[in-house]
PDB file of N, CA and C in Angstrom:
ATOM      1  N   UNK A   1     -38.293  15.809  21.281  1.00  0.00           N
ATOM      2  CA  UNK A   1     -37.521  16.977  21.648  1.00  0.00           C
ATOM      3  C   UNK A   1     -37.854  18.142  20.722  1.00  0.00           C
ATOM      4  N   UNK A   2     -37.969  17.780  19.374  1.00  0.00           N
ATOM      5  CA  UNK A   2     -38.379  18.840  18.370  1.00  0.00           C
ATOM      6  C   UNK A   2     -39.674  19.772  19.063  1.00  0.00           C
ATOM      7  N   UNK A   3     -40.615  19.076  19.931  1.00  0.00           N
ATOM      8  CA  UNK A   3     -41.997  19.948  20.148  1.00  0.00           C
ATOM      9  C   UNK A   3     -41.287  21.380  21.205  1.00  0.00           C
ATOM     10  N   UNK A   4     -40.358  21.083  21.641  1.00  0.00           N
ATOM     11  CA  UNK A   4     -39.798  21.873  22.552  1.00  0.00           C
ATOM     12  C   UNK A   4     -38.610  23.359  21.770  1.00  0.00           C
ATOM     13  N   UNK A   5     -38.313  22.814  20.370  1.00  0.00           N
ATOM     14  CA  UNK A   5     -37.773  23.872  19.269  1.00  0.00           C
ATOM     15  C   UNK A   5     -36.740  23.408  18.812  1.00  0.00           C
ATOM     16  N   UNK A   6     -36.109  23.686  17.713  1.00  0.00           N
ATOM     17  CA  UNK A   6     -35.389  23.370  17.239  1.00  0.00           C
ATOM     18  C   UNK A   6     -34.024  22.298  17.617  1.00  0.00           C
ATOM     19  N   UNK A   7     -33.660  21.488  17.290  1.00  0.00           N
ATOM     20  CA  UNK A   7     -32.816  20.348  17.640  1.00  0.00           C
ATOM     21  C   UNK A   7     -32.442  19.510  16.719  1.00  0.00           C
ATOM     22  N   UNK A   8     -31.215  20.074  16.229  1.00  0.00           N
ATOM     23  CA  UNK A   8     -30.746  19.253  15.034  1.00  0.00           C
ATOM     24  C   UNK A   8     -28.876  18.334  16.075  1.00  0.00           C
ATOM     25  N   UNK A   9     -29.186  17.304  15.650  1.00  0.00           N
ATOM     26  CA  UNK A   9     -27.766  16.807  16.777  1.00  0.00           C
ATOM     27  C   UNK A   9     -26.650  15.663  15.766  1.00  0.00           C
ATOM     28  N   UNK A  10     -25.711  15.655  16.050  1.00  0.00           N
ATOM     29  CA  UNK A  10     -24.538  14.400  15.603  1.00  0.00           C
ATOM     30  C   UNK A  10     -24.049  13.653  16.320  1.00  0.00           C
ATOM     31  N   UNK A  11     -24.239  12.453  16.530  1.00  0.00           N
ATOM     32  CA  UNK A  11     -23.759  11.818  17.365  1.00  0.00           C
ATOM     33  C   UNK A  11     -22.956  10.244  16.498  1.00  0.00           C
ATOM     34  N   UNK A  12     -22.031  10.113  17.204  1.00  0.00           N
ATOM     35  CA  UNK A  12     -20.997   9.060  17.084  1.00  0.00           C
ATOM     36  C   UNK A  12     -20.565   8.171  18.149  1.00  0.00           C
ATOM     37  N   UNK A  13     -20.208   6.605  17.861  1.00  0.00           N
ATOM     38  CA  UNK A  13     -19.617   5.889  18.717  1.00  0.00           C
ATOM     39  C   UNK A  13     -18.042   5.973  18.058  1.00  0.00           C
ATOM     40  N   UNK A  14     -17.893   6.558  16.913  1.00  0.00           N
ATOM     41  CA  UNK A  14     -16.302   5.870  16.423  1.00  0.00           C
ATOM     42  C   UNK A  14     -16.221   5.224  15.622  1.00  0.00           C
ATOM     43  N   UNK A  15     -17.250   4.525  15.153  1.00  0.00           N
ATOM     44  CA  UNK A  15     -17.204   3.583  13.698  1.00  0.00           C
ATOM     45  C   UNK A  15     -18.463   4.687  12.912  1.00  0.00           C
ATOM     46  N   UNK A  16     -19.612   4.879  13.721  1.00  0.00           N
ATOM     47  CA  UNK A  16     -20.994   5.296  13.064  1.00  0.00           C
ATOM     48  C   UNK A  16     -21.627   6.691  13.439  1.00  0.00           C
ATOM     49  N   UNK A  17     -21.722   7.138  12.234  1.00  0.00           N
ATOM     50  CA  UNK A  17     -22.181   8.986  12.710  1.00  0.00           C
ATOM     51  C   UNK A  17     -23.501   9.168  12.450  1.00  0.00           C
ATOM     52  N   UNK A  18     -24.530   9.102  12.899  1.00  0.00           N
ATOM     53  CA  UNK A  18     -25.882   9.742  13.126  1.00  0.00           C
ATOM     54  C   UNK A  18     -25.920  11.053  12.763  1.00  0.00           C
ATOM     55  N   UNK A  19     -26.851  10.977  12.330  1.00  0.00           N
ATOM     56  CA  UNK A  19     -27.049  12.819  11.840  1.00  0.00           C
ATOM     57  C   UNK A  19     -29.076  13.141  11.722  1.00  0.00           C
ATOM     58  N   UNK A  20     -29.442  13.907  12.722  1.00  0.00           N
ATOM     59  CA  UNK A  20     -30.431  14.336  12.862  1.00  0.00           C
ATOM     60  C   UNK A  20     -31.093  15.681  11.965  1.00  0.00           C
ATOM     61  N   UNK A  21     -31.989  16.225  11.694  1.00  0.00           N
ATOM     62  CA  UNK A  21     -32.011  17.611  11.035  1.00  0.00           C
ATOM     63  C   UNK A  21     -33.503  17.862  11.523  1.00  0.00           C
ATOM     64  N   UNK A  22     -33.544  18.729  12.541  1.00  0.00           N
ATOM     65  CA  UNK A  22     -34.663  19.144  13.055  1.00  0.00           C
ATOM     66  C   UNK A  22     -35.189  20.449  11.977  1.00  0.00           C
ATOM     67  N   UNK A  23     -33.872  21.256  11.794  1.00  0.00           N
ATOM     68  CA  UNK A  23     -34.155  22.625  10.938  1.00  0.00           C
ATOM     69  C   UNK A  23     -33.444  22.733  10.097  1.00  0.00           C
ATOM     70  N   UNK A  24     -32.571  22.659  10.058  1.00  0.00           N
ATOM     71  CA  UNK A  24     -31.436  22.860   8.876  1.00  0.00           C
ATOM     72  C   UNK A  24     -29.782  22.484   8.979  1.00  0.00           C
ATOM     73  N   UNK A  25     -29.476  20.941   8.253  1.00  0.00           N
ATOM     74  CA  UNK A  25     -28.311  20.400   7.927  1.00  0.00           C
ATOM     75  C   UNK A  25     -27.927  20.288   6.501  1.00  0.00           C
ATOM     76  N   UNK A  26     -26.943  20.397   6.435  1.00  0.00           N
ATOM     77  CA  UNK A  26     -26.197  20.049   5.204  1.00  0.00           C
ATOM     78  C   UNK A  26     -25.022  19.005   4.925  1.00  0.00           C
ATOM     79  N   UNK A  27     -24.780  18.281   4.112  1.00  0.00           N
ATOM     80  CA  UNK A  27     -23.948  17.582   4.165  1.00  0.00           C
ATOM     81  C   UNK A  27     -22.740  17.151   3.071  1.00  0.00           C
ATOM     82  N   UNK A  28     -21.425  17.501   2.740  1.00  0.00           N
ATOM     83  CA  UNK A  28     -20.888  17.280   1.482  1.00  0.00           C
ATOM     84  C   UNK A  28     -20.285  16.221   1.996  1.00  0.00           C
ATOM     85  N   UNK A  29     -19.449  15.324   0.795  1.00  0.00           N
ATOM     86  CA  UNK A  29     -18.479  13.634   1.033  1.00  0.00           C
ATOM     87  C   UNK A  29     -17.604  14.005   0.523  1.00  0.00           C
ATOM     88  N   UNK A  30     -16.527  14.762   1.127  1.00  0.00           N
ATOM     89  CA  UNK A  30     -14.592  14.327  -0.122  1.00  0.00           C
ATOM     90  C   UNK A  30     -14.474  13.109   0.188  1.00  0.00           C
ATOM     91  N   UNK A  31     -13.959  12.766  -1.160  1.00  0.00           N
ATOM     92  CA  UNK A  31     -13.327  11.699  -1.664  1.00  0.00           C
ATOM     93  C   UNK A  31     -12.087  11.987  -2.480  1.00  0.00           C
ATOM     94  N   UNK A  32     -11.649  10.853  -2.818  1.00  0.00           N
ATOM     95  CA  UNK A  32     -10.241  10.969  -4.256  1.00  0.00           C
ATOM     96  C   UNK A  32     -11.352  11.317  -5.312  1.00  0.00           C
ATOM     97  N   UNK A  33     -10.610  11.808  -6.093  1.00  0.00           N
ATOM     98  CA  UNK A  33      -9.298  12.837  -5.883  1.00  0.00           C
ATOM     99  C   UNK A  33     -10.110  14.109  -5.109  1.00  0.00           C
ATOM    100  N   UNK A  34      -8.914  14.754  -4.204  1.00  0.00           N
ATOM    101  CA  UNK A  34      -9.080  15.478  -3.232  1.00  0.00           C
ATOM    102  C   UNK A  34      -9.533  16.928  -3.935  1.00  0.00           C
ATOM    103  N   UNK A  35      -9.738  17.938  -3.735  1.00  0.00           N
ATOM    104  CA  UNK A  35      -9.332  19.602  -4.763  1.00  0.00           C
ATOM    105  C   UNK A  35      -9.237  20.453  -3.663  1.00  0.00           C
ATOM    106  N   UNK A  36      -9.182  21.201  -4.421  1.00  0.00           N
ATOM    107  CA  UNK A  36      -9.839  23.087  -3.151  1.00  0.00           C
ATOM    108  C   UNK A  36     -10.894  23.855  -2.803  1.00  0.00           C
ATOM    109  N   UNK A  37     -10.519  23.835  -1.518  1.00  0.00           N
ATOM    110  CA  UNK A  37     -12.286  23.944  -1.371  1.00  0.00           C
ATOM    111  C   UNK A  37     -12.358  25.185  -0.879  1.00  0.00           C
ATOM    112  N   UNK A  38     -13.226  26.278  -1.203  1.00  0.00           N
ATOM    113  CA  UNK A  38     -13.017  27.544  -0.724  1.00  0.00           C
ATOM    114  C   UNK A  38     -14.127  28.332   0.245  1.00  0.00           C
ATOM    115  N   UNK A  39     -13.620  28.730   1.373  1.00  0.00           N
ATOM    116  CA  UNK A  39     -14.488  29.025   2.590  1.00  0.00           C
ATOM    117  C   UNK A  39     -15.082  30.023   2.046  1.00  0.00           C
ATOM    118  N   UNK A  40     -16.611  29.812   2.453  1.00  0.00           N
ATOM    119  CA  UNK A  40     -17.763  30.686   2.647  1.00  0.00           C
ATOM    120  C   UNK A  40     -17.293  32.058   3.140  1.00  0.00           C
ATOM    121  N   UNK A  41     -17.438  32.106   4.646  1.00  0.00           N
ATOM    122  CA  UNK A  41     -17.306  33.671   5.349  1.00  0.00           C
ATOM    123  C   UNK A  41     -15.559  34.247   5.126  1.00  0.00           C
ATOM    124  N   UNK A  42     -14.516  33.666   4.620  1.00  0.00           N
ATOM    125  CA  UNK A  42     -13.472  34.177   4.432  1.00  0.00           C
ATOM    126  C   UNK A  42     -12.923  33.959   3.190  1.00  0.00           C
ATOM    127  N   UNK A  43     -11.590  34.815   3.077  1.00  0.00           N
ATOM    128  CA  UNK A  43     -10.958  34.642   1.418  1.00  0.00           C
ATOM    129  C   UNK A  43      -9.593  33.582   1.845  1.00  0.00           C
ATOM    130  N   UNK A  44     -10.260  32.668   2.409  1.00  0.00           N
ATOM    131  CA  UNK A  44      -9.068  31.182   2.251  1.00  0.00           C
ATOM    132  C   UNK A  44      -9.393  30.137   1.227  1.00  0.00           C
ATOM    133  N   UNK A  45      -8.599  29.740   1.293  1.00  0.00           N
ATOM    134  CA  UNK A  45      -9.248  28.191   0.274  1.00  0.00           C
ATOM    135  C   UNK A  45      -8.020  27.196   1.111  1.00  0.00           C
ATOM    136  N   UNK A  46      -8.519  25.944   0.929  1.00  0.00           N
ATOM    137  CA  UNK A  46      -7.909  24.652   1.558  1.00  0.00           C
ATOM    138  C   UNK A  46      -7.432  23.591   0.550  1.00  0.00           C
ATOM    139  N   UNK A  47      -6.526  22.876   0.061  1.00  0.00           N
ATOM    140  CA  UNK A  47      -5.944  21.664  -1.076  1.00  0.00           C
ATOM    141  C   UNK A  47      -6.370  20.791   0.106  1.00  0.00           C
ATOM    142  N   UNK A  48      -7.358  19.879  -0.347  1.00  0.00           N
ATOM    143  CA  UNK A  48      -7.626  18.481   0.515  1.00  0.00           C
ATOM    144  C   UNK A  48      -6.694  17.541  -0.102  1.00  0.00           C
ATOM    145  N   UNK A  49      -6.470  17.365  -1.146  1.00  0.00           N
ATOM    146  CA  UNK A  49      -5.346  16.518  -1.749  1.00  0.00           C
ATOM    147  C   UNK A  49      -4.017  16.509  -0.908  1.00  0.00           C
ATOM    148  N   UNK A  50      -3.664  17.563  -0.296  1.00  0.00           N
ATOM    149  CA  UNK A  50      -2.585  17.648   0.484  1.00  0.00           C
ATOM    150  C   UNK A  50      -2.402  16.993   2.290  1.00  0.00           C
ATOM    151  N   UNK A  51      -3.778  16.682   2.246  1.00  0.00           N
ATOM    152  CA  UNK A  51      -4.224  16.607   3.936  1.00  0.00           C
ATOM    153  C   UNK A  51      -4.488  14.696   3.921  1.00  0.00           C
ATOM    154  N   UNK A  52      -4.979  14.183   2.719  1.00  0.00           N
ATOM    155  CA  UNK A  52      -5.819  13.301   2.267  1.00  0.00           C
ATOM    156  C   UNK A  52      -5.139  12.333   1.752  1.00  0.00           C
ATOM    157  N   UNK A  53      -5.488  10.807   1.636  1.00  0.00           N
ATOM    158  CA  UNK A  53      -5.086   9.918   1.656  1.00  0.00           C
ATOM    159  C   UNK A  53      -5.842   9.452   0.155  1.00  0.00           C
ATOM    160  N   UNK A  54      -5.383   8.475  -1.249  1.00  0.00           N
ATOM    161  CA  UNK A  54      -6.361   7.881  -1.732  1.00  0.00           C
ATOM    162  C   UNK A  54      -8.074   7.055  -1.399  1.00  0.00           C
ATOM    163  N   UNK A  55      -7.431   6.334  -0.503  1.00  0.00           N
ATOM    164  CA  UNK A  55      -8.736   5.867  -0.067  1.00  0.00           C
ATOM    165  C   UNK A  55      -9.316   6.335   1.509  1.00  0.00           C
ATOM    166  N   UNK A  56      -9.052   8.132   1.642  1.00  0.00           N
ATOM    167  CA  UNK A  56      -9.777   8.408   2.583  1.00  0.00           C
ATOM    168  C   UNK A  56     -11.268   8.821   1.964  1.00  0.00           C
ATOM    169  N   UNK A  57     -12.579   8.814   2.673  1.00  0.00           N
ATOM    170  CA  UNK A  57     -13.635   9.821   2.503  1.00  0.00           C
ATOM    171  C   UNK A  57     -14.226  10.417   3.651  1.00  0.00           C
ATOM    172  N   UNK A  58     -14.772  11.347   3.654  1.00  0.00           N
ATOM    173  CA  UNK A  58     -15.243  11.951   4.256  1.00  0.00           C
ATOM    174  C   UNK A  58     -16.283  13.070   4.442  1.00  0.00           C
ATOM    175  N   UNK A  59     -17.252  12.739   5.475  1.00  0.00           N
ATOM    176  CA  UNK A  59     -18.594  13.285   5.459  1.00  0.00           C
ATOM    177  C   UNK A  59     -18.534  14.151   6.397  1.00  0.00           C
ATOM    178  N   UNK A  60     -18.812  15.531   5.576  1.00  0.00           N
ATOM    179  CA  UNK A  60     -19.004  16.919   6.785  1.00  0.00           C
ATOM    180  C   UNK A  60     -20.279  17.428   6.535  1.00  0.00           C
ATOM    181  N   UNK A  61     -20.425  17.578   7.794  1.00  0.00           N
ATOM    182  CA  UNK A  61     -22.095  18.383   8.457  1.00  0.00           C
ATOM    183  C   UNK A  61     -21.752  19.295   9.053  1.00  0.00           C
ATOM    184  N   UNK A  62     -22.944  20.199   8.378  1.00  0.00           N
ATOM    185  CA  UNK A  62     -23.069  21.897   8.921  1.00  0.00           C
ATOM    186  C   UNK A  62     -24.301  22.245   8.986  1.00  0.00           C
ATOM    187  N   UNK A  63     -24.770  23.021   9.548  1.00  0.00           N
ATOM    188  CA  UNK A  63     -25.825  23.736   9.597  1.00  0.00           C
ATOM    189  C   UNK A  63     -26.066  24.822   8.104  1.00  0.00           C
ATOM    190  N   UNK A  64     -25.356  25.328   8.067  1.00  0.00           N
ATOM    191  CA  UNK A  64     -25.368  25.633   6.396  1.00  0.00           C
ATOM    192  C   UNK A  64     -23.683  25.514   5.587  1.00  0.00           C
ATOM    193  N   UNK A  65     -24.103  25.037   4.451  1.00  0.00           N
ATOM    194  CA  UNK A  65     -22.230  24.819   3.647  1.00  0.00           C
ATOM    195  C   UNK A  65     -21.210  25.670   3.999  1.00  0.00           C
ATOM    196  N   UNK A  66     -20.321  25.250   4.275  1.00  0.00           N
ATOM    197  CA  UNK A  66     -19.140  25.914   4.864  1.00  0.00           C
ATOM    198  C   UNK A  66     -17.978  26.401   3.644  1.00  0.00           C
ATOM    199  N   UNK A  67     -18.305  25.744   2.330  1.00  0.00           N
ATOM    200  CA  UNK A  67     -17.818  26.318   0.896  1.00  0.00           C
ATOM    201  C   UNK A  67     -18.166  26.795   0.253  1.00  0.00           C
ATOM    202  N   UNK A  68     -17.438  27.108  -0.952  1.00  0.00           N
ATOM    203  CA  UNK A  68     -18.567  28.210  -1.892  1.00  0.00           C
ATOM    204  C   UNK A  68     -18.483  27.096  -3.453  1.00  0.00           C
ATOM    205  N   UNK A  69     -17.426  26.119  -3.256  1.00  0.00           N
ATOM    206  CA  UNK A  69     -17.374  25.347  -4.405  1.00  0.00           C
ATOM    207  C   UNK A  69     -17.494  23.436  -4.242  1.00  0.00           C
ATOM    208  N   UNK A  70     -18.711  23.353  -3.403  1.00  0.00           N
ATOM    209  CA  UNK A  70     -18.601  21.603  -3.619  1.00  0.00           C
ATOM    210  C   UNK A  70     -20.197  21.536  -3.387  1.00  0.00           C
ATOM    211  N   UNK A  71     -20.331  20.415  -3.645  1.00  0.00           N
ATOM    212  CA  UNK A  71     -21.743  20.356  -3.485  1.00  0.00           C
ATOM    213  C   UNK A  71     -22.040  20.030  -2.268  1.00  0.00           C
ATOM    214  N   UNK A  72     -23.240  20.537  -1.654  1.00  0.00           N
ATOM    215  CA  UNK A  72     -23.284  20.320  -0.275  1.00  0.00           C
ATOM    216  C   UNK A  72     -25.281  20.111  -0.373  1.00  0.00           C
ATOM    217  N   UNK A  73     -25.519  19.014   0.205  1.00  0.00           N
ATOM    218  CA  UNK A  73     -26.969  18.321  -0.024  1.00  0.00           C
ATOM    219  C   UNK A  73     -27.435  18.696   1.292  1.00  0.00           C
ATOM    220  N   UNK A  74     -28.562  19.265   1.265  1.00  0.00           N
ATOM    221  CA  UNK A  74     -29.431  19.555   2.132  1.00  0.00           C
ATOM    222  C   UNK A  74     -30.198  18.667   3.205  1.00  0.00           C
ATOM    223  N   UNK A  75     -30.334  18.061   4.380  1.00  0.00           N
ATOM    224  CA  UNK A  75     -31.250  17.367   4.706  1.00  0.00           C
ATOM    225  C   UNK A  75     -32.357  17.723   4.422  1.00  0.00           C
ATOM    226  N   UNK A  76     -33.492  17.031   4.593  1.00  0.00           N
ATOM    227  CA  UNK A  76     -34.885  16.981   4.877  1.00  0.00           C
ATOM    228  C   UNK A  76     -35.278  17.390   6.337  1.00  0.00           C
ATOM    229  N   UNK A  77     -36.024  18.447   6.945  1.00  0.00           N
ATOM    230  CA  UNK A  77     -36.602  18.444   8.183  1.00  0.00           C
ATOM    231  C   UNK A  77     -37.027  17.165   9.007  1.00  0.00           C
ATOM    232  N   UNK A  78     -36.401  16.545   9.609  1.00  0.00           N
ATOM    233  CA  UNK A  78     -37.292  15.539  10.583  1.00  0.00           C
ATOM    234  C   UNK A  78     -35.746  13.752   9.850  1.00  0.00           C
ATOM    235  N   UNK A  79     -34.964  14.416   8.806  1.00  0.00           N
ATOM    236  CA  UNK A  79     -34.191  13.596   8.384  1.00  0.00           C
ATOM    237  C   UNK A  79     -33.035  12.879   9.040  1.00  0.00           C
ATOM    238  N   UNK A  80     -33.008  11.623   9.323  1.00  0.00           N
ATOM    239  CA  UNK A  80     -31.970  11.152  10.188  1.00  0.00           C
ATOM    240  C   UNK A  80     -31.448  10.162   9.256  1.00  0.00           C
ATOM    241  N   UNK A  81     -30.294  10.908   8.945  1.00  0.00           N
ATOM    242  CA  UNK A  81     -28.866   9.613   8.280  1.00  0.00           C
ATOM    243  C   UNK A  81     -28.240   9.482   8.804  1.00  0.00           C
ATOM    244  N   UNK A  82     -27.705   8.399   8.546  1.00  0.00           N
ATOM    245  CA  UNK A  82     -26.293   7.428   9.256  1.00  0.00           C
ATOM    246  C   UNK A  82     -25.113   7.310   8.300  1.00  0.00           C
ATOM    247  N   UNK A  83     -23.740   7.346   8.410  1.00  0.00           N
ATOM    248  CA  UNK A  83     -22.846   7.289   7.549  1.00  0.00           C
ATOM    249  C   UNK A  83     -21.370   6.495   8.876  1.00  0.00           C
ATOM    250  N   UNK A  84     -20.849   6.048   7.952  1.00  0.00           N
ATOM    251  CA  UNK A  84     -20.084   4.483   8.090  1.00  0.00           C
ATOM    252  C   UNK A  84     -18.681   4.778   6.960  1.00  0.00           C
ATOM    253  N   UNK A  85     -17.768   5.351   7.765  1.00  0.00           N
ATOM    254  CA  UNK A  85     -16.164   6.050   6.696  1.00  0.00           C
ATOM    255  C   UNK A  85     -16.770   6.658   5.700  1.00  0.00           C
ATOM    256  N   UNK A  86     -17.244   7.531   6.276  1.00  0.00           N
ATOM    257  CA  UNK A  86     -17.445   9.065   5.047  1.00  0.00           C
ATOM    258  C   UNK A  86     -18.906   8.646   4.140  1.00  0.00           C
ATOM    259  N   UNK A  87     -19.446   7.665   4.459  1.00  0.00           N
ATOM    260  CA  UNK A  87     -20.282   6.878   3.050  1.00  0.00           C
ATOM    261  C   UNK A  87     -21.443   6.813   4.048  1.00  0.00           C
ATOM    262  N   UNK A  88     -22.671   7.052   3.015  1.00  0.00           N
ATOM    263  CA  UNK A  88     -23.906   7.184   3.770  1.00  0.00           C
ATOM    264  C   UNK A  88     -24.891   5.702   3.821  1.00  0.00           C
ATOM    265  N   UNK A  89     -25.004   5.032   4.419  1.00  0.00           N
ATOM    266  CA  UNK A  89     -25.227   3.678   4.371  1.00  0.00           C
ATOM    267  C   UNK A  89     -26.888   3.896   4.996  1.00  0.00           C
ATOM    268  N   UNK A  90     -27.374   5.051   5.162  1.00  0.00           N
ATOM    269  CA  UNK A  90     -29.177   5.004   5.621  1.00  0.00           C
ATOM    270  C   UNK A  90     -29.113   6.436   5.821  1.00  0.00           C
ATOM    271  N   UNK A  91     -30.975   6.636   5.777  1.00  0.00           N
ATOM    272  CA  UNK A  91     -31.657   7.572   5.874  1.00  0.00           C
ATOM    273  C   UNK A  91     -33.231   7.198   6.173  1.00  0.00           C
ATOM    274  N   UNK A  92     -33.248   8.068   7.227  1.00  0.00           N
ATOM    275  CA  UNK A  92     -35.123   7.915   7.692  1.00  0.00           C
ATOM    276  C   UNK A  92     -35.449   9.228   7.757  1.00  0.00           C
ATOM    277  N   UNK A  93     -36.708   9.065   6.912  1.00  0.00           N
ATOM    278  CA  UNK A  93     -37.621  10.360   7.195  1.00  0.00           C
ATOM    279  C   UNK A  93     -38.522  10.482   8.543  1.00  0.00           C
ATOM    280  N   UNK A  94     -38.955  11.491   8.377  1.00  0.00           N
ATOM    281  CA  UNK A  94     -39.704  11.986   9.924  1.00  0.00           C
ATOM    282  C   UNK A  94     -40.290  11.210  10.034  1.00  0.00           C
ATOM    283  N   UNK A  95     -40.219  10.712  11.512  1.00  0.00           N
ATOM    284  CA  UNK A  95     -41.365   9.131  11.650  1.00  0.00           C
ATOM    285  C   UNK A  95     -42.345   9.725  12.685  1.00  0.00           C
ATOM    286  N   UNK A  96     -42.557  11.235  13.092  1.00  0.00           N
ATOM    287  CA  UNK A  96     -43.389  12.063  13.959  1.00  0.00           C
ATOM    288  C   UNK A  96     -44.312  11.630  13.943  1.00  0.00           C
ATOM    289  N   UNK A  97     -45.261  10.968  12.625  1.00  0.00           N
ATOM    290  CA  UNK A  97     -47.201  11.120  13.191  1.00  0.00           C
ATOM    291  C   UNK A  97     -47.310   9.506  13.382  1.00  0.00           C
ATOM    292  N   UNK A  98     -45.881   8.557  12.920  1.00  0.00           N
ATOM    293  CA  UNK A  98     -45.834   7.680  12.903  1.00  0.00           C
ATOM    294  C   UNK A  98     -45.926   6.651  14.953  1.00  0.00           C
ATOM    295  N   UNK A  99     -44.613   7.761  15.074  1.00  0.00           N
ATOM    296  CA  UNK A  99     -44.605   7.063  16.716  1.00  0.00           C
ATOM    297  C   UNK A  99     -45.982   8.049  17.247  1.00  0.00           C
ATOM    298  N   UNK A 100     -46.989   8.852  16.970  1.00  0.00           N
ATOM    299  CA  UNK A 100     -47.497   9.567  18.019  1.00  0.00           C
ATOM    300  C   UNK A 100     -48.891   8.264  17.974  1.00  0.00           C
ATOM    301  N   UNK A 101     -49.126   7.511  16.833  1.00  0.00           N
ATOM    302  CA  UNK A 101     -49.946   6.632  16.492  1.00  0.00           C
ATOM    303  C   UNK A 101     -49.258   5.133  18.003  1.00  0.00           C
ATOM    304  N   UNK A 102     -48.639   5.014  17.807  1.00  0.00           N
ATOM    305  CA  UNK A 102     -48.060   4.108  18.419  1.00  0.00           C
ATOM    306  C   UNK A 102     -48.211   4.599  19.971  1.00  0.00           C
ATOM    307  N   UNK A 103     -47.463   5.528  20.171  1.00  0.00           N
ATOM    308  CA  UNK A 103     -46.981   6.058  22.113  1.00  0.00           C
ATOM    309  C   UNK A 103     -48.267   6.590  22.239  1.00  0.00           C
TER     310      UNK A 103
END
């Protein structure tokens, strides 16, 4: 799909979140302890501690960071991770010249 332009996608059954990065993803994990996290394009900030459970986590994807204070990790072009309750349990790099050898 990438030869056709850009296509970065998320997909989920409910237990397992896929995460593709054709061009540009990002990805931060809250965990305990929760803090404040303060939006990029506006002057809000959010207490996750207040929303959040001890043993919740959680993995958000964006196309670019949506805060101005957490760390937010970049995919790799062609990068497909998987994450399993907020926690990243795999990652594959571009397997492009790999399947064109094969198909």
């Amino acid at each position: 799909i990438a030869e056709h332009g850009p296509f970065n996608f998320i997909l989920s059954n409910g237990d397992l979140l896929f995460a593709h990065c054709s061009t540009e993803l990002h990805v931060v994990v809250r965990a305990y302890p929760f803090s404040v996290a303060h939006l990029v394009d506006c002057a809000l900030s959010i207490n996750f501690s207040h929303y959040n459970q001890r043993d919740d986590r959680i993995a958000v994807i964006a196309t670019q960071p949506l805060t101005s204070n957490e760390h937010w990790t970049r995919f790799a072009q062609g990068e497909l991770k998987l994450f399993e309750r907020g926690v990243e349990v795999g990652a594959a790099p571009e397997r492009r010249e790999a399947l064109r050898l094969v198909g």
